[in-house]
Protein backbone atom coordinates (compact mmCIF):
# COMPACT_ATOMS: atom_id res chain seq x y z
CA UNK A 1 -76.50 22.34 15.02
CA UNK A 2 -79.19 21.95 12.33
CA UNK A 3 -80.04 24.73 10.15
CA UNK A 4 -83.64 24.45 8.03
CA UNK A 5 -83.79 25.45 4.62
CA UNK A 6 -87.12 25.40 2.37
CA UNK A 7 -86.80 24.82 -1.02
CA UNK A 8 -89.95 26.67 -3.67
CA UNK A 9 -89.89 25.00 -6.81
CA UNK A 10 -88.61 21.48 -6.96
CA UNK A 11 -87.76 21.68 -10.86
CA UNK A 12 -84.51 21.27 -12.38
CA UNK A 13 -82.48 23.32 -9.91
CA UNK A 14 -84.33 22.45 -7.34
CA UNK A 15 -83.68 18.68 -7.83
CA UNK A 16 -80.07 19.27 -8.61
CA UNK A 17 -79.94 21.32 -5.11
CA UNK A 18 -81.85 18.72 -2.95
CA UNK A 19 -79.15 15.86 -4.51
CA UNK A 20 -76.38 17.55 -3.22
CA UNK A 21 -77.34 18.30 -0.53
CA UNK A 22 -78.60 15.07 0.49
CA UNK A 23 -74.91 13.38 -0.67
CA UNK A 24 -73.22 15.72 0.97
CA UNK A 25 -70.33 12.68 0.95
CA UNK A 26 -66.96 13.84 0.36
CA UNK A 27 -68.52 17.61 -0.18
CA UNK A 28 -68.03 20.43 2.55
CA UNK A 29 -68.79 19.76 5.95
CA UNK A 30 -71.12 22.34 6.71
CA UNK A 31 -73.99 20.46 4.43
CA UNK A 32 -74.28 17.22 7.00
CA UNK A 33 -75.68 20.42 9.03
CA UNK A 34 -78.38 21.15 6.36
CA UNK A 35 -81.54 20.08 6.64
CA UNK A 36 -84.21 20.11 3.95
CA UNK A 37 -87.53 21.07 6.29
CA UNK A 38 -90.30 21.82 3.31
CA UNK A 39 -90.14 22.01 -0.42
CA UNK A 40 -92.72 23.66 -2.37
CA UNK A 41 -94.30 22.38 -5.44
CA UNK A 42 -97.21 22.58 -7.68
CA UNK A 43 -98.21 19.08 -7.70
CA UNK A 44 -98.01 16.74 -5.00
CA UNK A 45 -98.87 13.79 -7.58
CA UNK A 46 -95.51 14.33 -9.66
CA UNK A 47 -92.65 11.80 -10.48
CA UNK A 48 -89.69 12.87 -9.20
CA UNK A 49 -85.93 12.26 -9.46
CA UNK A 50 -85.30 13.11 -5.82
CA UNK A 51 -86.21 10.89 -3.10
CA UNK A 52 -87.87 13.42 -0.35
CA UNK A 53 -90.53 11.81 2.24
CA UNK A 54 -93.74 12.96 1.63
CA UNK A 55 -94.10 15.54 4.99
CA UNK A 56 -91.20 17.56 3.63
CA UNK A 57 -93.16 18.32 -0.36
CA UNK A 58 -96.50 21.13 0.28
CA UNK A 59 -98.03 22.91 -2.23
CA UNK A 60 -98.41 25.85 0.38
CA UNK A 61 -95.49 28.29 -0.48
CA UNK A 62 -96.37 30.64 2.08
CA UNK A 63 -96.71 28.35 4.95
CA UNK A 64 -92.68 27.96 3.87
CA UNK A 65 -91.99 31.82 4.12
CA UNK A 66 -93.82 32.05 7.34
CA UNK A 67 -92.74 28.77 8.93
CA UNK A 68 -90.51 29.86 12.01
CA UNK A 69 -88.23 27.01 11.67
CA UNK A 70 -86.84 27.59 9.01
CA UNK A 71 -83.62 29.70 8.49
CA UNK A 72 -83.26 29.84 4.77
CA UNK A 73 -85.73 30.03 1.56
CA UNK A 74 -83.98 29.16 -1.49
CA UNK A 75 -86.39 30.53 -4.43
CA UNK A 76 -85.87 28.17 -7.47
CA UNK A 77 -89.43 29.36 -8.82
CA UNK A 78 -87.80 32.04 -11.69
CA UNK A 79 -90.31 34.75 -13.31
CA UNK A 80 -91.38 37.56 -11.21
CA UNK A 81 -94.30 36.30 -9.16
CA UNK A 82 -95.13 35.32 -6.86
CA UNK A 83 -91.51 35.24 -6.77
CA UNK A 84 -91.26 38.55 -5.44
CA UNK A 85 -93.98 38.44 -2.93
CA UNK A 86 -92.45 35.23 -1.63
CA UNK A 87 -89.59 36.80 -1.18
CA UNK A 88 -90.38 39.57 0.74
CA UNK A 89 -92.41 37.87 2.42
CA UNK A 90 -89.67 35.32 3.78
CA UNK A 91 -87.53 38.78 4.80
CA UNK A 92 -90.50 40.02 6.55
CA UNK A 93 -90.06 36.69 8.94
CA UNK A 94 -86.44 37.21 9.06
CA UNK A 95 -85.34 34.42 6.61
CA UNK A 96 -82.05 34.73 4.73
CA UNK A 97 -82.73 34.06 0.62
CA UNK A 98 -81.21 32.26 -1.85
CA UNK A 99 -82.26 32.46 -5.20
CA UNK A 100 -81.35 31.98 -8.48
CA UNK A 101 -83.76 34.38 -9.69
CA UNK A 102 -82.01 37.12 -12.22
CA UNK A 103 -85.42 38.53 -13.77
CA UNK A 104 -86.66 39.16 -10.17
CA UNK A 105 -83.32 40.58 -8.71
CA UNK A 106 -82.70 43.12 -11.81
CA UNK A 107 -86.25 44.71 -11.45
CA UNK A 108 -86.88 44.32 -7.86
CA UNK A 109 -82.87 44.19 -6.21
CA UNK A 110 -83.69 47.44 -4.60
CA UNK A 111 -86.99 46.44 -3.00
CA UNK A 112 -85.57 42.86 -2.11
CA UNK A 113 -82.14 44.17 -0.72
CA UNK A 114 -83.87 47.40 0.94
CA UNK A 115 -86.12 45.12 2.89
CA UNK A 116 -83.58 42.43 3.39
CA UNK A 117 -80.79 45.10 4.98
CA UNK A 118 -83.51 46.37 7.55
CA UNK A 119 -84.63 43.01 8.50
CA UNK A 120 -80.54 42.13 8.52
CA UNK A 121 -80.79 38.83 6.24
CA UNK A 122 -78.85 38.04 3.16
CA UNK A 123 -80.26 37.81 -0.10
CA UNK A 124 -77.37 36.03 -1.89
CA UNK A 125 -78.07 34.89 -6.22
CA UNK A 126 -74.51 33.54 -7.19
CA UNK A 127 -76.82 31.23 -9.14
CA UNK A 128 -78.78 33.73 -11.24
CA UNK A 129 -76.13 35.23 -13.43
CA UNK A 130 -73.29 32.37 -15.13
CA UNK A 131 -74.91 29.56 -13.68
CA UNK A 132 -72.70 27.28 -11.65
CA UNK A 133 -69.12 29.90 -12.50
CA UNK A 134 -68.13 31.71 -9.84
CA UNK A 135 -68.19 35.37 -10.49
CA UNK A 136 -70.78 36.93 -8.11
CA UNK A 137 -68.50 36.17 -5.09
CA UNK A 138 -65.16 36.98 -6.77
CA UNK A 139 -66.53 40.13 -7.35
CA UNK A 140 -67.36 41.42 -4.55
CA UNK A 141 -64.69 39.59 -2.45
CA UNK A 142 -61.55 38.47 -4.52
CA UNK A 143 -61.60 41.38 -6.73
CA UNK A 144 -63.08 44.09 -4.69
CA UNK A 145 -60.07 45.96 -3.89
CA UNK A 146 -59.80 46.65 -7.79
CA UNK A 147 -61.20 49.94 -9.27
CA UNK A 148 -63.42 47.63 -11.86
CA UNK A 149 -62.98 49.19 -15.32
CA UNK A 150 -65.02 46.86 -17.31
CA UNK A 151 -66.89 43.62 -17.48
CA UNK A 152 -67.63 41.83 -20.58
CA UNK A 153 -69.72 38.27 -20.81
CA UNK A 154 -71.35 35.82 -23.01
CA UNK A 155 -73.81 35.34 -20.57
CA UNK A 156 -76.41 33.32 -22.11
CA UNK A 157 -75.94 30.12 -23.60
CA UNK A 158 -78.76 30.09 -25.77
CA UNK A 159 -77.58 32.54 -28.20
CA UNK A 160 -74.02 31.60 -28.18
CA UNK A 161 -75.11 27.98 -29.13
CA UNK A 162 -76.78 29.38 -31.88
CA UNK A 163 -74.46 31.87 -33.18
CA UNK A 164 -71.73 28.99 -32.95
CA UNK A 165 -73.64 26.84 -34.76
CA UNK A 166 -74.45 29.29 -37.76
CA UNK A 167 -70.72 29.77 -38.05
CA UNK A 168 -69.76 25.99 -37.89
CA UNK A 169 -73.09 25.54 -40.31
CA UNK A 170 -73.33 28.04 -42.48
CA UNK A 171 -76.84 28.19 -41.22
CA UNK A 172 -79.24 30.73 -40.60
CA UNK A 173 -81.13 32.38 -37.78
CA UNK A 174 -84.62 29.98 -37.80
CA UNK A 175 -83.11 26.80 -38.65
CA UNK A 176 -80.57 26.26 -35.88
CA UNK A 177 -82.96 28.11 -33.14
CA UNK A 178 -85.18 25.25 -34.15
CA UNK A 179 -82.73 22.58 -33.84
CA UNK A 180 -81.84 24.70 -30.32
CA UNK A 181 -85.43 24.07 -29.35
CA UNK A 182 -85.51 20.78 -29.94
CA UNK A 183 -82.68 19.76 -28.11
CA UNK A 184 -83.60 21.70 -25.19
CA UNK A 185 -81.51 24.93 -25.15
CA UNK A 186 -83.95 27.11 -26.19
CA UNK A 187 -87.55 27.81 -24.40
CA UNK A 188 -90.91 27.11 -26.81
CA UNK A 189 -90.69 31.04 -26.59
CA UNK A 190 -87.29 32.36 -26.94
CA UNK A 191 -87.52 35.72 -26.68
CA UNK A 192 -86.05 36.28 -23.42
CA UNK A 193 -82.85 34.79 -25.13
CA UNK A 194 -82.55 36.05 -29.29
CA UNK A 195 -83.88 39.14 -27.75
CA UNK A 196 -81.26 39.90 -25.30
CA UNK A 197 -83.86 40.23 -22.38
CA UNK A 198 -81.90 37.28 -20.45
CA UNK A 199 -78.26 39.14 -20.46
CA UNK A 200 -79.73 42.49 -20.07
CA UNK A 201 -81.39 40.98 -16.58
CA UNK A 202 -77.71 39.47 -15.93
CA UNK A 203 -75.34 42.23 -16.72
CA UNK A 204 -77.29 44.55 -14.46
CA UNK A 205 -76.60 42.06 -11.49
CA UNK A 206 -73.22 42.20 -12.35
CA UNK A 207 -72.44 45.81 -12.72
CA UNK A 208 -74.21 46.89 -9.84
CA UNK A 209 -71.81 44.66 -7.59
CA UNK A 210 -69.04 46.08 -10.19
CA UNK A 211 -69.45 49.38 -9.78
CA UNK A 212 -71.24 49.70 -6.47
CA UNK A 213 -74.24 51.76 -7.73
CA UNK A 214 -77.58 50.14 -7.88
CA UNK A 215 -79.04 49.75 -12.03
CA UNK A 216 -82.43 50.43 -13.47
CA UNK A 217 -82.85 47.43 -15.64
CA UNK A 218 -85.11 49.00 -17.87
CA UNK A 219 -82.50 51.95 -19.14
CA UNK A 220 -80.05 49.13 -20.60
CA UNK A 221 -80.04 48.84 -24.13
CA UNK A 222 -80.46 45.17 -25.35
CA UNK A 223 -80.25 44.21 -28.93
CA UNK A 224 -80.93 40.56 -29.63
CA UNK A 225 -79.30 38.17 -32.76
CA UNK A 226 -83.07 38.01 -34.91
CA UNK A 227 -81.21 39.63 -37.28
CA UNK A 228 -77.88 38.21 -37.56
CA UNK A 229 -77.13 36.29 -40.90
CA UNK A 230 -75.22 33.21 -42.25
CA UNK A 231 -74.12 36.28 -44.68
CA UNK A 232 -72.78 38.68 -41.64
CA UNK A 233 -70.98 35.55 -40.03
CA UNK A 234 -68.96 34.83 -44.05
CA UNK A 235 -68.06 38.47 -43.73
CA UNK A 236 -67.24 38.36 -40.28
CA UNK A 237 -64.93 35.46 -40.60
CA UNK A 238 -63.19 37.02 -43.60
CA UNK A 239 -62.30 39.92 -41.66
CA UNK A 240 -61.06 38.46 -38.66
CA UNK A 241 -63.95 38.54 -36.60
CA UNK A 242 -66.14 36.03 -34.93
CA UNK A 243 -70.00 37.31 -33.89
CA UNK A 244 -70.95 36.97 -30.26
CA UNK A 245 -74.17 38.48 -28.28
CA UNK A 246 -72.05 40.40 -25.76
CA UNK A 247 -73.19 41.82 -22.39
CA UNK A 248 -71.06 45.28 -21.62
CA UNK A 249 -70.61 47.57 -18.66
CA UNK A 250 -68.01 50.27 -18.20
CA UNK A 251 -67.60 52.62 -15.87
CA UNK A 252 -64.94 54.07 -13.83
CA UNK A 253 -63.71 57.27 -12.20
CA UNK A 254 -66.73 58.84 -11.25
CA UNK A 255 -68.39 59.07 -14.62
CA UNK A 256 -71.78 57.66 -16.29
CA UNK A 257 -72.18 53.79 -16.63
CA UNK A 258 -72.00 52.39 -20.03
CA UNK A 259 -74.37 48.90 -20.49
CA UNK A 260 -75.87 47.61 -23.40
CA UNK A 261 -76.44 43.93 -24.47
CA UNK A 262 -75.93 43.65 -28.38
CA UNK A 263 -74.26 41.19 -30.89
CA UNK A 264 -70.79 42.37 -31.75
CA UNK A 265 -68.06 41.90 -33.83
CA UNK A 266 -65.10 40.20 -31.53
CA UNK A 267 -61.68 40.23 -32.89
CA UNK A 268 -60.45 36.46 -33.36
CA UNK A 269 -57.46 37.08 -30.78
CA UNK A 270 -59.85 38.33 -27.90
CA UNK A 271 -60.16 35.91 -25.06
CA UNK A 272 -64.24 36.39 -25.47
CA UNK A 273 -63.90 34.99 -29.15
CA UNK A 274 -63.31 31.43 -28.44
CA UNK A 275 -66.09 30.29 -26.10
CA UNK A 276 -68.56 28.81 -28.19
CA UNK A 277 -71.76 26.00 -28.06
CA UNK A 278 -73.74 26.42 -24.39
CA UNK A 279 -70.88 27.90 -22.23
CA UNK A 280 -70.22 30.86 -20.91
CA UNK A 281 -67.42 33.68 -19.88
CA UNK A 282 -67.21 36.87 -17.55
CA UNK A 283 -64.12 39.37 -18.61
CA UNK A 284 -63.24 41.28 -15.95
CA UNK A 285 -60.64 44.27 -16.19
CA UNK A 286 -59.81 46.52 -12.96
CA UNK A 287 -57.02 48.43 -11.45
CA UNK A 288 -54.68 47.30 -10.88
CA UNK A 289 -55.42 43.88 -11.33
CA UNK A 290 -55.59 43.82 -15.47
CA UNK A 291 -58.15 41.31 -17.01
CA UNK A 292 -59.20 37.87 -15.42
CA UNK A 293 -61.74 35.30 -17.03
CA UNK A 294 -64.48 33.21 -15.92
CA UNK A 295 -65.67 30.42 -17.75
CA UNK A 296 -67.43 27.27 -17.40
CA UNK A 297 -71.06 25.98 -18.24
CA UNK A 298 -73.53 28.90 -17.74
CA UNK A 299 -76.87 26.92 -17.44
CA UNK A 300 -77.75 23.46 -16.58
CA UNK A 301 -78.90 21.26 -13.18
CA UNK A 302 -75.56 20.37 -11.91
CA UNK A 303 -73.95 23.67 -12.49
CA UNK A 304 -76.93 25.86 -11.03
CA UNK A 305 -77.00 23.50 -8.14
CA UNK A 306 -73.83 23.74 -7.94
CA UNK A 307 -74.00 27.73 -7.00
CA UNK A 308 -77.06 27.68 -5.83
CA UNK A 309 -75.75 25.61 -2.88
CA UNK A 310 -72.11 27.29 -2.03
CA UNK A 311 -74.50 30.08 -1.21
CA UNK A 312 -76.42 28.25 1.54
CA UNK A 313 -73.49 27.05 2.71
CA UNK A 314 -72.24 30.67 3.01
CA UNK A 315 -74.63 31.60 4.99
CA UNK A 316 -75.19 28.43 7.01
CA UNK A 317 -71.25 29.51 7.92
CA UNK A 318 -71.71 32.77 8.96
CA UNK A 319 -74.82 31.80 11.33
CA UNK A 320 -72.58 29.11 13.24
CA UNK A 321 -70.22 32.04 14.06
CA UNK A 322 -71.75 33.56 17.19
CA UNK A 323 -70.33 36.93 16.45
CA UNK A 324 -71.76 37.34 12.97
CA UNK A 325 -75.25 37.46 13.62
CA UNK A 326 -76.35 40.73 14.46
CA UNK A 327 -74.23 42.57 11.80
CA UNK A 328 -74.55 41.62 7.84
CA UNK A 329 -71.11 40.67 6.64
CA UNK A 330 -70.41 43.59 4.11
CA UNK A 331 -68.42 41.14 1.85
CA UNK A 332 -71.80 39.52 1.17
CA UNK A 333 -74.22 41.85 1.40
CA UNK A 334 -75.74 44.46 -0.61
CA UNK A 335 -74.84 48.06 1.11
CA UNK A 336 -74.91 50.45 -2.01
CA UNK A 337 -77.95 52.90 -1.81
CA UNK A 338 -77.92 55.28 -4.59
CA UNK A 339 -78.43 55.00 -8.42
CA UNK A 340 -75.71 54.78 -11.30
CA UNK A 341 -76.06 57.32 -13.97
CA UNK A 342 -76.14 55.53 -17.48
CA UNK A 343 -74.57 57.47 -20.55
CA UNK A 344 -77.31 57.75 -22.85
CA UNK A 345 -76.44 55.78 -25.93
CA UNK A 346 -76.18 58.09 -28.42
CA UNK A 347 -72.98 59.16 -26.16
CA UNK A 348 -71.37 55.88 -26.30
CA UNK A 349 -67.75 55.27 -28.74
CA UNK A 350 -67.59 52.26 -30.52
CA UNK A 351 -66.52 51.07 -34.02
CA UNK A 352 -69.37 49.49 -36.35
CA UNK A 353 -69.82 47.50 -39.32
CA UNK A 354 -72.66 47.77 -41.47
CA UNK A 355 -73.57 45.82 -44.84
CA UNK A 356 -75.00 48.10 -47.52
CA UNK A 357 -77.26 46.91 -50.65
CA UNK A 358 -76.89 49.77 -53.38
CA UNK A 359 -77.62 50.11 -56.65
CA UNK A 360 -75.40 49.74 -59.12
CA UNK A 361 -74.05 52.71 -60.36
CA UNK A 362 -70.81 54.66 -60.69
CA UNK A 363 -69.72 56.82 -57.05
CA UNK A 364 -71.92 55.01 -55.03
CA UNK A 365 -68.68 54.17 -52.47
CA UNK A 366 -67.91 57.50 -53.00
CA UNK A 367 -71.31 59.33 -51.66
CA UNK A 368 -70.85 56.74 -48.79
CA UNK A 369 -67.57 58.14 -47.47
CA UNK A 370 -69.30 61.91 -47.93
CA UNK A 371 -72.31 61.52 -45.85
CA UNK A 372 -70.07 59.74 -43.12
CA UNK A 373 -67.76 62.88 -43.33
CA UNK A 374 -69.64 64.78 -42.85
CA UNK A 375 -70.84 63.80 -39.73
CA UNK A 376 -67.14 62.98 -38.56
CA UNK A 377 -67.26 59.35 -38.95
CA UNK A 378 -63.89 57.52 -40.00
CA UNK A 379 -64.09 54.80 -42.24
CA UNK A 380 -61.51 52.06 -41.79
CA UNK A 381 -62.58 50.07 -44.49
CA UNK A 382 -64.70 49.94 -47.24
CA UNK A 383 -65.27 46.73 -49.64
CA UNK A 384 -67.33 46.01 -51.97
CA UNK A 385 -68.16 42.37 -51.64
CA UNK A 386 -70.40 41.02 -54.48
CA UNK A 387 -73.84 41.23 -56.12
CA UNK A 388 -77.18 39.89 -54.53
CA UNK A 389 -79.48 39.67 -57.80
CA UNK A 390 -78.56 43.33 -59.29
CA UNK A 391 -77.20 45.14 -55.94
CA UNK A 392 -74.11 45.65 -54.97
CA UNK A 393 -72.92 44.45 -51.38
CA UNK A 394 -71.07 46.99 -49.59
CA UNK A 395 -69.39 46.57 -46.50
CA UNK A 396 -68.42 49.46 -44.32
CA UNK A 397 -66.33 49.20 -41.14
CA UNK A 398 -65.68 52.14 -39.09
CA UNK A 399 -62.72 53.51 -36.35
CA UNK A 400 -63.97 54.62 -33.27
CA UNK A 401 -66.86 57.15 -33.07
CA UNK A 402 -70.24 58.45 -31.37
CA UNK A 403 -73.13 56.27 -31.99
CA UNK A 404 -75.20 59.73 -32.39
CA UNK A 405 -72.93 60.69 -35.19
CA UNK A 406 -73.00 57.55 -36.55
CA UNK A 407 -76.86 57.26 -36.85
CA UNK A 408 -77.12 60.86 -38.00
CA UNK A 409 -75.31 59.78 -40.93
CA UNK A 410 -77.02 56.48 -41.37
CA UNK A 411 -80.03 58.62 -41.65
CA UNK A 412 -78.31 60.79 -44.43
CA UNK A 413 -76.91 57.99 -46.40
CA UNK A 414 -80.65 56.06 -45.89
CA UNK A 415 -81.96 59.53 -48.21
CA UNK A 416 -79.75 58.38 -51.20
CA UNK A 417 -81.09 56.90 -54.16
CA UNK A 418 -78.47 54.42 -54.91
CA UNK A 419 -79.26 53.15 -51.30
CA UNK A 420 -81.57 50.29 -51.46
CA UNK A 421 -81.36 49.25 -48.09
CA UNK A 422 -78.87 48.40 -44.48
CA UNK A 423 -79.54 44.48 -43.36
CA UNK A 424 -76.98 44.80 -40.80
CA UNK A 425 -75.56 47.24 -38.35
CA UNK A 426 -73.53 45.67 -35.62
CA UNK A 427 -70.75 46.96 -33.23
CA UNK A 428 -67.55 45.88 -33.19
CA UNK A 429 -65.29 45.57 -30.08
């Protein structure tokens, strides 16, 4: 039995996928069965690192979707469109999907997988979110008899290459994203990255298979690292703490989501605090499992192909089984319906530390623990650091408390004259 995939976009991952699935030597049976039928592409002219014969390559994407032949479109395109319209458009003609696609599945999931549960075809993306680790699956398979409490990621290499390398450097912000850029691990534009965009697309993928509740992408709050200094990383260090752009959800007993993508403040014995350069890591803590880890390269050709290939295989395994193909496998497919309720942030607990430049005169620590009193804020610490030019550094770290509170009395202590400004506000976990 031959099953027909068509590949749209022959780029990076797309290359990486048609490799192995053309050595499929010594790899798991069910690829000899694969069969690479048309690959889309935007030039026909173009050098390319795969050898493919030259019926399979078009340029016509939806003479793919709509070919009745083929079984499986595996969207390697990324962006939104005509992502989107391809892939509803390969549903529409009852083809199962594969993508790799995170920026199209966290604003459109719940017009792809509406579409794809009442034409009964799979959209499977263990691809888009980690790259070639493992966590989409485990998820919703290994570790779905857990009551998922939280899960915690460094889920885009970009940033954590450059945060790493300002703390190995001493370095700041624009010098090491340039050095990213050239090397390759950072776009021309990187604002999908520094800004957070990337793991806020990501971390609603994963807390919607989580928690079971579908996520509006655009109500997470996503803080990028543009403002993270070789300063905040010196004080960082000398407090125990290493910096790390952190993708959070929480949730759990029937109450309102929390998710937010920000940098944070990770204590140097948490498990998160050691994965540095390009790679990346998925915490996961449920009931009444405790906390297991992911980790492995988060980006990259082999690793993307990787993932992006154990899911046609999936479903290339569930189609030989005669029995399986008039009812969606629930382990794989997308049944929640309804919408999670996010806790606004101004509801959310966390601890923070924030770097103060004050004036120099006498009780200026002193109005600082008054205006956070009196909004109920508990200071754990409070050092005075050093001068820059004639201001005194101050850095404040809190316990535990609302982020409304906490930016009530921000606004307070931003009133006083001996304030001259805040650089840096960032959580701590």
């Amino acid at each position: 039995m031959v099953f027909n995939i068509g590949l749209l976009g022959l780029g990076t991952v797309g290359t990486g996928t048609a490799e192995i699935i053309l050595d499929n030597f010594g790899r798991n049976p069910l690829l000899k069965e694969i069969n690479i039928k048309q690959a889309g592409v935007r030039s026909l002219d173009k050098t390319r690192e795969v050898e493919l014969s030259a019926d399979v390559m078009t340029t016509d994407l939806e003479a793919i979707v709509t070919d009745p032949e083929i079984d499986i479109v595996v969207e390697l395109l990324g962006g939104l469109e005509p992502a989107r319209s391809l892939i509803l458009m390969a549903i529409a003609n009852g083809k199962h999907i594969v993508t790799a696609n995170k920026a199209v599945i966290a604003r459109y999931g719940d017009e792809i997988y509406s579409a794809a549960n009442e034409a009964g075809v799979y959209v499977l993306l263990e691809a888009a979110v980690a790259g070639g680790i493992p966590v989409i699956k485990p998820l919703k398979q290994s570790l779905g008899v857990n009551r998922i409490q939280s899960v915690i990621g460094i889920i885009n290499g970009t940033t954590n290459y450059i945060l790493t390398k300002m703390a190995a450097e001493g370095s700041d912000f624009a010098d090491v994203l340039a050095e990213a850029q050239q090397l390759g691990y950072a776009e021309a534009d990187p604002s999908a990255d520094v800004d957070g965009g990337d793991a806020a697309d990501k971390i609603s993928i994963l807390a919607s298979i989580a928690f079971g509740e579908r996520v509006k992408r655009e109500e997470i709050s996503c803080e990028g690292i543009r403002q993270i200094s070789a300063t905040d990383i010196n004080y960082a260090e000398d407090l125990g703490f290493v910096i790390k752009l952190l993708a959070i959800a929480k949730g759990g007993k029937g109450q309102p989501l929390q998710i937010r993508v920000h940098p944070t403040l990770v204590p140097k014995e948490h498990p998160l605090s050691n994965i540095n350069d390009v790679y990346n890591a998925v915490l996961v803590e449920g009931e009444p499992l405790g906390q297991v880890m992911f980790f492995g390269p988060g980006a990259g050709k082999g690793a993307t192909a990787s993932a992006v290939v154990s899911d046609i295989v999936n479903i290339v395994g569930i189609l030989k089984s005669s029995d399986r193909r008039t009812n969606l496998d629930p382990l794989l497919s997308c049944s929640h319906q309804h919408y999670a309720n996010l806790l606004p942030l101004t509801e959310i607990t966390t601890r923070f530390y924030t770097r103060f430049l004050c004036k120099d005169v006498p009780g200026v620590i002193g109005y600082l623990g008054t205006c956070f009193g009196n909004h109920g804020v508990s200071l754990e610490s409070v050092v005075q650091i050093g001068f820059q030019e004639d201001l005194a550094e101050i850095v404040v770290v809190t316990h535990d408390v609302k982020e409304g509170d906490f930016r009530q009395a921000l606004a307070e202590i931003k009133d006083l004259d001996a304030i001259d400004s805040i650089p840096s506000i960032i959580r701590v976990l």
